[in-house]
Protein backbone atom coordinates (compact mmCIF):
# COMPACT_ATOMS: atom_id res chain seq x y z
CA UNK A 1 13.39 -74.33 58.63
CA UNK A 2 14.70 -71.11 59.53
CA UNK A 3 14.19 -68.47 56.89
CA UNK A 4 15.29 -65.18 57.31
CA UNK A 5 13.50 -62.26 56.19
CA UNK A 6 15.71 -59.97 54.29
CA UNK A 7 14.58 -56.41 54.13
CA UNK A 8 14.42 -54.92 50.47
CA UNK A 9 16.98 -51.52 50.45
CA UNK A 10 15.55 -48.09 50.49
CA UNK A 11 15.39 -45.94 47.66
CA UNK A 12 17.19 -42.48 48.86
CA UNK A 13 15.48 -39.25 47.44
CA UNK A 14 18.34 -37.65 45.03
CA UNK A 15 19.59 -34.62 46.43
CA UNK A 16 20.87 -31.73 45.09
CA UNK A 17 24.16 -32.89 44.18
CA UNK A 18 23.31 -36.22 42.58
CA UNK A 19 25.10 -36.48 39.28
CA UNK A 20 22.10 -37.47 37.36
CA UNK A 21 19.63 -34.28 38.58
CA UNK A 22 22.14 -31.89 37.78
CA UNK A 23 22.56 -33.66 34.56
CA UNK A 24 19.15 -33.63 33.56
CA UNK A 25 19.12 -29.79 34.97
CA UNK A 26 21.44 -28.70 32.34
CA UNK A 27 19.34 -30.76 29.70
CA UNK A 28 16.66 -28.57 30.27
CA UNK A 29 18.22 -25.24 30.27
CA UNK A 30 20.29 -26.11 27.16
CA UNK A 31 17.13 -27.18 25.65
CA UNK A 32 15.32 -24.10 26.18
CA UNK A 33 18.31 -21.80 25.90
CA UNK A 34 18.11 -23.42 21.86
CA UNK A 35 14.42 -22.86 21.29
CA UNK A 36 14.80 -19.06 22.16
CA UNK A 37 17.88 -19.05 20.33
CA UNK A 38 16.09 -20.87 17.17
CA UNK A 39 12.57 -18.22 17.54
CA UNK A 40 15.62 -15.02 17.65
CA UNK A 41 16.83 -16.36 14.66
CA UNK A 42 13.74 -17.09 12.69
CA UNK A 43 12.39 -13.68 13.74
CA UNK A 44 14.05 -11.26 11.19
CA UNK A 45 11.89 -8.80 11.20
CA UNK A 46 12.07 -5.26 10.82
CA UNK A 47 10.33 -1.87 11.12
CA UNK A 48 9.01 -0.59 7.80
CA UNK A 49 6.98 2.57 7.22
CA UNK A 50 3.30 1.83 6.12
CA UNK A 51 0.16 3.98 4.80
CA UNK A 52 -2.45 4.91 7.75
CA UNK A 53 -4.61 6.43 4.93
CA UNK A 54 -4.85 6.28 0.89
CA UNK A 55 -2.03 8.45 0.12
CA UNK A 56 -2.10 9.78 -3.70
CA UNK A 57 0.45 12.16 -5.54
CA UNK A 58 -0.13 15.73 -5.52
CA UNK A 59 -1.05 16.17 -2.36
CA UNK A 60 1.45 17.05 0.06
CA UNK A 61 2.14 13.97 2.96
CA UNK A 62 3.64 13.97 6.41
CA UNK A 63 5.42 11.34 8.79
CA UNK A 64 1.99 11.38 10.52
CA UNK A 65 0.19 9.62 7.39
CA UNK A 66 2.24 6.37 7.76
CA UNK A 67 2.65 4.25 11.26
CA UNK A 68 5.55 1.69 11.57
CA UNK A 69 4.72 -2.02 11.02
CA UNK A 70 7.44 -5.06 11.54
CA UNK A 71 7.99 -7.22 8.64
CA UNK A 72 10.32 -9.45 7.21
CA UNK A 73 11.15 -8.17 3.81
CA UNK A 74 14.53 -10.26 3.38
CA UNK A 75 15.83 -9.42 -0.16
CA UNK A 76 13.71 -6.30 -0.83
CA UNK A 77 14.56 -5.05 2.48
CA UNK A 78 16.59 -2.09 0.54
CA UNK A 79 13.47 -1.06 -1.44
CA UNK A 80 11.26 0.02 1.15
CA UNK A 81 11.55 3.11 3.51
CA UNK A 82 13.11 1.81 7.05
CA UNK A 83 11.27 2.97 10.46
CA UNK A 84 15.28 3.49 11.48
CA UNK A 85 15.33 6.39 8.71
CA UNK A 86 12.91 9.47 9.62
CA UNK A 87 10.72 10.45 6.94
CA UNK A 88 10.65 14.04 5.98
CA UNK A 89 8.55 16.68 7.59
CA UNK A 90 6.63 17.01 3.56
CA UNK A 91 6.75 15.11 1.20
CA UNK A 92 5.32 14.07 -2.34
CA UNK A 93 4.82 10.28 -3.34
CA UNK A 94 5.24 9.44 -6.82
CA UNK A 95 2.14 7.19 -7.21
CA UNK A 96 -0.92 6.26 -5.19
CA UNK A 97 -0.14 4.03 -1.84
CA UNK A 98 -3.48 2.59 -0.45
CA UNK A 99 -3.78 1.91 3.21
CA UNK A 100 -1.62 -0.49 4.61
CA UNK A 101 0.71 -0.52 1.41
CA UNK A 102 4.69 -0.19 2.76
CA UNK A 103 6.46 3.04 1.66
CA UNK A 104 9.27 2.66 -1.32
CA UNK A 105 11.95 4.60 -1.22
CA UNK A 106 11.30 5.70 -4.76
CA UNK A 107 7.93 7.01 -4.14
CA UNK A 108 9.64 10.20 -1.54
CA UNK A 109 10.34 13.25 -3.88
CA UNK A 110 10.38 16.94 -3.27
CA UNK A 111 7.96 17.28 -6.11
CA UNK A 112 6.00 15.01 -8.12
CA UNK A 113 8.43 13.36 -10.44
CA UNK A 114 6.76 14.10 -13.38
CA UNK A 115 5.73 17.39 -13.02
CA UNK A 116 1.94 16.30 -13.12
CA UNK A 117 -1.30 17.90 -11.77
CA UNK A 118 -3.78 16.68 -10.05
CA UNK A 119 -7.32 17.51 -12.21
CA UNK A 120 -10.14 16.78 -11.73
CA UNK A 121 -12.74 15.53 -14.80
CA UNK A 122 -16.29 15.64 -14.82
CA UNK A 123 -17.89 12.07 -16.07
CA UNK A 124 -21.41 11.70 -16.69
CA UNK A 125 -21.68 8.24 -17.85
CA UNK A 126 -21.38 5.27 -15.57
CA UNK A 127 -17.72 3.68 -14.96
CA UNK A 128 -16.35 0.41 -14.85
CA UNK A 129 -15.66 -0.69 -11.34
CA UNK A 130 -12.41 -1.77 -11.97
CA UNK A 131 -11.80 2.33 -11.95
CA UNK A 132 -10.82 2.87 -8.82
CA UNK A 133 -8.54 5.17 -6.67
CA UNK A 134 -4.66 3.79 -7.77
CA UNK A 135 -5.50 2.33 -11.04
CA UNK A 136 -4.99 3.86 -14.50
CA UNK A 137 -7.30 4.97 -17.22
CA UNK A 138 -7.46 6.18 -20.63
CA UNK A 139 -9.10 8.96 -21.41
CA UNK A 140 -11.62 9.03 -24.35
CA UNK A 141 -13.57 12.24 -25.67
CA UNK A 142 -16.26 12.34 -27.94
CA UNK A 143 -16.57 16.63 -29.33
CA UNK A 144 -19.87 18.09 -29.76
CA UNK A 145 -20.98 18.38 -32.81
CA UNK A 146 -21.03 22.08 -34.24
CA UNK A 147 -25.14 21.82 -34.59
CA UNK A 148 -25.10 20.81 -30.93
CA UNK A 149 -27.25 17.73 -31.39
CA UNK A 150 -24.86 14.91 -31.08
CA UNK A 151 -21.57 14.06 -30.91
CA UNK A 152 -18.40 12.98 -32.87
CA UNK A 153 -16.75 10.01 -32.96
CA UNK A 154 -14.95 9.19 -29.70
CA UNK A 155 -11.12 9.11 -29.67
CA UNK A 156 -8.56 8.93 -26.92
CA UNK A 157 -6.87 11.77 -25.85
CA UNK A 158 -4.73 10.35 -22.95
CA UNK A 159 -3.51 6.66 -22.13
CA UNK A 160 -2.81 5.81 -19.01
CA UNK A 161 -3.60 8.47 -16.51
CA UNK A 162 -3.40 7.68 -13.17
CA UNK A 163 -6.54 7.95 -11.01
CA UNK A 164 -6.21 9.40 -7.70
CA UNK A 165 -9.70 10.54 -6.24
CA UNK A 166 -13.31 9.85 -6.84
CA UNK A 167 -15.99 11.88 -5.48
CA UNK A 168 -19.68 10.76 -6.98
CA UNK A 169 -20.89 14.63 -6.67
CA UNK A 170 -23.48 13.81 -3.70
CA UNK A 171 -23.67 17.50 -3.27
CA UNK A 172 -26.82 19.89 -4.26
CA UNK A 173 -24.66 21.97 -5.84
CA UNK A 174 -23.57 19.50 -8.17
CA UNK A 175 -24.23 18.55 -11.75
CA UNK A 176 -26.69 15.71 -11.48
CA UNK A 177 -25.66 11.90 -12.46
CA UNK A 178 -22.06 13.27 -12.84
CA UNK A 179 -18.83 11.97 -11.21
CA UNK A 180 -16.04 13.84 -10.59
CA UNK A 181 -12.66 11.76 -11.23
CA UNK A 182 -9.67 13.59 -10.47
CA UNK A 183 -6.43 12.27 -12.46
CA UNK A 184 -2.59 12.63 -12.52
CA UNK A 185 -1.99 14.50 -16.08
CA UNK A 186 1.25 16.53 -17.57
CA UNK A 187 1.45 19.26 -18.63
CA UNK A 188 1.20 18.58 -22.40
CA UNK A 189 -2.15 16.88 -21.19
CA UNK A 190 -3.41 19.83 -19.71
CA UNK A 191 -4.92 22.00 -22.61
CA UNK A 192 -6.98 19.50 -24.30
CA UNK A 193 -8.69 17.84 -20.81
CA UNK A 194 -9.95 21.55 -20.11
CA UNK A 195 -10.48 22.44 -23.93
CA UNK A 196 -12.81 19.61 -24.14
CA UNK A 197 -14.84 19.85 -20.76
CA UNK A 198 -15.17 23.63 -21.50
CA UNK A 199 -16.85 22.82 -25.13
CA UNK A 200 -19.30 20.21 -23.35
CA UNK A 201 -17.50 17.11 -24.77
CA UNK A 202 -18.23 13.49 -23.63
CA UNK A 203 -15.29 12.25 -21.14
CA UNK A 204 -15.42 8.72 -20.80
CA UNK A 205 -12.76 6.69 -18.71
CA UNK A 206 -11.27 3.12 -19.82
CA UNK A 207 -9.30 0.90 -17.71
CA UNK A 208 -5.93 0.88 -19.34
CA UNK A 209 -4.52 -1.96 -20.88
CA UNK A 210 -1.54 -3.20 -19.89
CA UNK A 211 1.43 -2.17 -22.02
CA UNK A 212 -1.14 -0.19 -23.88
């Protein structure tokens, strides 16, 4: 018996110009050429203007207050102040923006909207916590009496003041277990605030009610 032994062929590396590597080449770029495409398109964001600090009306603010932070604001994209827009050298916001809140372009004015002042109110009584800088109180005063042993009946003189600063009177100078909250108030507000804390009346703050 004579067998022959027949040698198996050899499997040739592909080169460079085999149909099937340059093929699977293009795969590959196409492939990633879509993902970056895809992540471009997903990625809409923007620059936007946002508080560095607490930033409260009456005081005068400048471009260096607020640092630019990208975000995707899709449909209220138009409400808030772009980082493509400069922001003036001064400006006045209409109501408190804590830090990290984005800037509306409502809240930019020349003057406070308004035509409030910032005042500050002397409490002696403890407050509720949910008092804090950017909410809104009402403002309650109880007269003294005209023996100066008590006190009338409480009633609100102001709904819905704005609260901008709180400073808890740490100072030696200060009148002891007495807070001084300083509030957003009009000018029709005015005269009875300082009538009152002149005459030694109670102030006493109340979280506003909503729609109150």
């Amino acid at each position: 018996m004579n067998d022959k032994i027949v040698e198996a062929p050899r499997i040739r590396t592909p080169g460079w110009r085999d149909p099937r590597l340059i093929v699977g080449v293009i795969l590959v770029v196409l492939s990633v050429a879509g993902v970056v495409a895809l992540m471009q398109a997903a990625d809409s964001r923007q620059g936007y203007w946002a508080a560095s600090v607490d930033v409260v009306p009456g005081v005068k603010v400048k471009p260096e207050d607020f640092h630019v932070v990208q975000a995707s604001m899709s449909e209220a994209s138009d409400i808030y102040w772009s980082a493509e827009q400069d922001l003036p050298s001064e400006f006045y916001v209409a109501s408190t923006i804590l830090q990290g809140e984005f800037l509306a372009q409502r809240q930019v004015n020349e003057a406070d909207p308004g035509g409030r002042q910032q005042v500050g109110i002397r409490i002696s009584e403890d407050m509720p916590a949910s008092v804090t800088t950017g909410s809104r109180a009402d403002v309650w005063v109880a007269l003294a009496d005209s023996d100066g042993r008590g006190f009338e009946e409480p009633h609100k003189l102001i709904s819905s003041a704005e609260v901008v600063d709180i400073d808890d009177n740490t100072s030696t100078f200060a009148a002891a277990d007495t807070t001084t909250v300083y509030l957003m108030l009009s000018q029709d507000a005015l005269p009875g605030v300082l009538d009152a804390q002149a005459n030694g009346a109670k102030i006493s703050l109340v979280p506003s009610i909503s729609g109150d």
